[in-house]
Protein backbone atom coordinates (compact mmCIF):
# COMPACT_ATOMS: atom_id res chain seq x y z
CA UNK A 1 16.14 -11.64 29.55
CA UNK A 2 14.28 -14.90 29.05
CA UNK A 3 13.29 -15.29 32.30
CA UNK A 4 12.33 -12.21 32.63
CA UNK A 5 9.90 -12.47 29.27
CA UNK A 6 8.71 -16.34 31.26
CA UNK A 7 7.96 -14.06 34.06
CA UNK A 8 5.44 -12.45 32.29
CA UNK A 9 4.28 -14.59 29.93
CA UNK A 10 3.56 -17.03 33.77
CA UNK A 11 1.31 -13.83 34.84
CA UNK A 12 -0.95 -13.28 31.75
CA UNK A 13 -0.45 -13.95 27.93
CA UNK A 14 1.49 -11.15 25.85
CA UNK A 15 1.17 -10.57 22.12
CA UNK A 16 4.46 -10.82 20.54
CA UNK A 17 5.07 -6.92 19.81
CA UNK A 18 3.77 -6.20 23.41
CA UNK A 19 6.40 -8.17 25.05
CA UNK A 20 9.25 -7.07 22.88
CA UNK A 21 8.21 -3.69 23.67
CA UNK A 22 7.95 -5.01 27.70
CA UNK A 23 12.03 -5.94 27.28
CA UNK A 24 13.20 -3.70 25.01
CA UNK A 25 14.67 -1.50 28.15
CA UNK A 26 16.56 -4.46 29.43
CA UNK A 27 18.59 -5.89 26.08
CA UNK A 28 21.96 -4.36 25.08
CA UNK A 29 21.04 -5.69 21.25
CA UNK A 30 17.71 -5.41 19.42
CA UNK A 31 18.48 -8.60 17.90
CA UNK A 32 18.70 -10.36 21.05
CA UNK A 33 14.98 -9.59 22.01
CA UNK A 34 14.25 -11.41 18.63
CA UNK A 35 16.21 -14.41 19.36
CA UNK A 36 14.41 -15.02 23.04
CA UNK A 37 11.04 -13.98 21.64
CA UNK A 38 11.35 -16.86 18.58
CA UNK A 39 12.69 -19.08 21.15
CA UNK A 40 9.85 -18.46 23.37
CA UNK A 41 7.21 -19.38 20.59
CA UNK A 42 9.04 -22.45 19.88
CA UNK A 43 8.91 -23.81 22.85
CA UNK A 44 5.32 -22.54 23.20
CA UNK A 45 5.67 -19.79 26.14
CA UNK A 46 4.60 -17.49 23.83
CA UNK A 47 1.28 -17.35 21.27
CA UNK A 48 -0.67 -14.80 19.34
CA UNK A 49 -3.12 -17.42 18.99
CA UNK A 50 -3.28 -17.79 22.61
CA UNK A 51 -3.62 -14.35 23.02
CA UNK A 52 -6.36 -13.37 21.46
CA UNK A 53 -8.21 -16.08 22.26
CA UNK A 54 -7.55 -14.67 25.90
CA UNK A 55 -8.13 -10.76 25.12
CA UNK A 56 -11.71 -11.83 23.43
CA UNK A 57 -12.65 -14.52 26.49
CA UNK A 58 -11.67 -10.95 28.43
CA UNK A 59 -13.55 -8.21 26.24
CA UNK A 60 -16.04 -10.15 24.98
CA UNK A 61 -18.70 -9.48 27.64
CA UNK A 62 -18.33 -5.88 27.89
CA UNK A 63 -17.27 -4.80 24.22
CA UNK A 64 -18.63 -4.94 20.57
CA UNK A 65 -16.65 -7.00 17.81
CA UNK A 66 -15.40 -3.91 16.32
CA UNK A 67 -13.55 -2.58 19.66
CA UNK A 68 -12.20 -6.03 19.89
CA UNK A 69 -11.14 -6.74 16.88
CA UNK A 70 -9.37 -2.82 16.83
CA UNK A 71 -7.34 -3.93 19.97
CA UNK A 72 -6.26 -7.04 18.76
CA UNK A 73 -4.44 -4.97 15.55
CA UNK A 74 -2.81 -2.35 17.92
CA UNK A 75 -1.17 -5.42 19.40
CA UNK A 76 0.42 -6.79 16.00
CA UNK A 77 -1.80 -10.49 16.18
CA UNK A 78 -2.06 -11.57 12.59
CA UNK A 79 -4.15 -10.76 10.34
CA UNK A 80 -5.86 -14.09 9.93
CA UNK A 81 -6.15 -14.61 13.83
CA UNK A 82 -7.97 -11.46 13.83
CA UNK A 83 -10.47 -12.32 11.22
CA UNK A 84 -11.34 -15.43 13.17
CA UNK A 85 -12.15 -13.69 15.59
CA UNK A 86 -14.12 -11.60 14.48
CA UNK A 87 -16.25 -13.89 12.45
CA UNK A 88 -16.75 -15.52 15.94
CA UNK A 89 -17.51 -12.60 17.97
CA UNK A 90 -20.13 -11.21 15.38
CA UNK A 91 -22.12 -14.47 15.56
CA UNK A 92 -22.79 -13.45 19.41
CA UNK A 93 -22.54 -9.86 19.13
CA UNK A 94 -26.53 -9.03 19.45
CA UNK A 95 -26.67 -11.42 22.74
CA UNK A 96 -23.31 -9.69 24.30
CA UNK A 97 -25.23 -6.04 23.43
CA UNK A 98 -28.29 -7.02 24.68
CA UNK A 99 -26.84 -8.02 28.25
CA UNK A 100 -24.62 -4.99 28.32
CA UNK A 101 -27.70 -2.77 27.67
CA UNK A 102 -29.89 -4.23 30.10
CA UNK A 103 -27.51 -4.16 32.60
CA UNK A 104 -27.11 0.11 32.01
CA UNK A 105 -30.54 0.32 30.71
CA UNK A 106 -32.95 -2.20 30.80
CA UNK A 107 -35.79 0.30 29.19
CA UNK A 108 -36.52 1.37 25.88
CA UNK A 109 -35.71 4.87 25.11
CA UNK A 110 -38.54 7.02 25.57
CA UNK A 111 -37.71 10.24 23.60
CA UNK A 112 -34.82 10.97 21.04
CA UNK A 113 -32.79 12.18 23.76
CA UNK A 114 -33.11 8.44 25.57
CA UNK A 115 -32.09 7.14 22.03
CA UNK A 116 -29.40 9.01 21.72
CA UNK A 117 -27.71 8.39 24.97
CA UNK A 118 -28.14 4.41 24.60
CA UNK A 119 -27.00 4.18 20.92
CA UNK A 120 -24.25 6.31 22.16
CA UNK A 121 -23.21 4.39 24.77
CA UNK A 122 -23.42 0.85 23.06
CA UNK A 123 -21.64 2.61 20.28
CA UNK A 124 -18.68 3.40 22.60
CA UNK A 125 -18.34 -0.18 23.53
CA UNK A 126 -17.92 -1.02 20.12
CA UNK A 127 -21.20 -2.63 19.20
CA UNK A 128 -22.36 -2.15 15.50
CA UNK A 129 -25.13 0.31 14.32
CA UNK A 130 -27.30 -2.75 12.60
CA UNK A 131 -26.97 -4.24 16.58
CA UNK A 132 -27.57 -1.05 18.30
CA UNK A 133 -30.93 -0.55 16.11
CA UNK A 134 -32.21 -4.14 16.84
CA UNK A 135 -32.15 -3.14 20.66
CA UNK A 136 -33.58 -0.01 20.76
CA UNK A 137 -35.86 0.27 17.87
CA UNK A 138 -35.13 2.56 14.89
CA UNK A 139 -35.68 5.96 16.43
CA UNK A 140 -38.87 5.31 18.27
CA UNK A 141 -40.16 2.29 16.64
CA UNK A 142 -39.79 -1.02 18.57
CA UNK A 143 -38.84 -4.07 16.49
């Protein structure tokens, strides 16, 4: 089962509670997943550290600090990890928005409809509403 979890972890990084879920199907004891994954840390295969630091290098150019910072808690990296993060994506979070919406965009929205549609889609990504309003205006108003 080790080498099976070094297999992965030599392909991409895995949060802790996404590789135990990875070899759950191939241990006969719970426990023993446990034992390889705290083995694994200690000899520094495995990271949450390293992971997130590797999901935001990832996201970062396509997705707000909220969407990030959601993903990295569905995959069980610690709380303080997380806050790191996010305190470091939110510094560059109105850059990261900007080049995602002139890459879709490029033009002010013309009517509320136009508004709409962009704050939606920047929305989706997971950019915040104070962001989204710095790069289109307030409604109509450039800023």
């Amino acid at each position: 089962m080790k080498a099976r979890a070094v297999g992965y972890l030599s392909r991409r990084e895995y949060a802790r509670d996404e590789l135990a879920r990875k070899l759950r199907p191939y241990a006969e004891d719970p426990a023993d997943i446990e034992s390889v994954l705290d083995a694994l840390q200690r000899e520094g295969w495995q990271s949450n550290e390293r992971f997130a630091l590797s999901l935001v290098h990832r996201r970062a150019p396509m997705r707000g600090t909220a969407r990030i910072v959601q993903e990295l808690r569905q995959h069980g990296v610690d709380e303080a990890v997380v806050a790191e993060a996010g305190a470091r994506l939110k510094a560059t979070e109105h850059e990261r928005a900007q080049a995602v919406w002139a890459k879709r965009y490029g033009v002010k929205p013309s009517d509320r409809g136009d508004y709409a549609r962009q704050a939606r889609f920047l929305a989706s990504r997971g950019f915040s509403p104070e962001v989204i309003h710095r790069i289109l205006g307030r409604g109509g108003e450039d800023e």
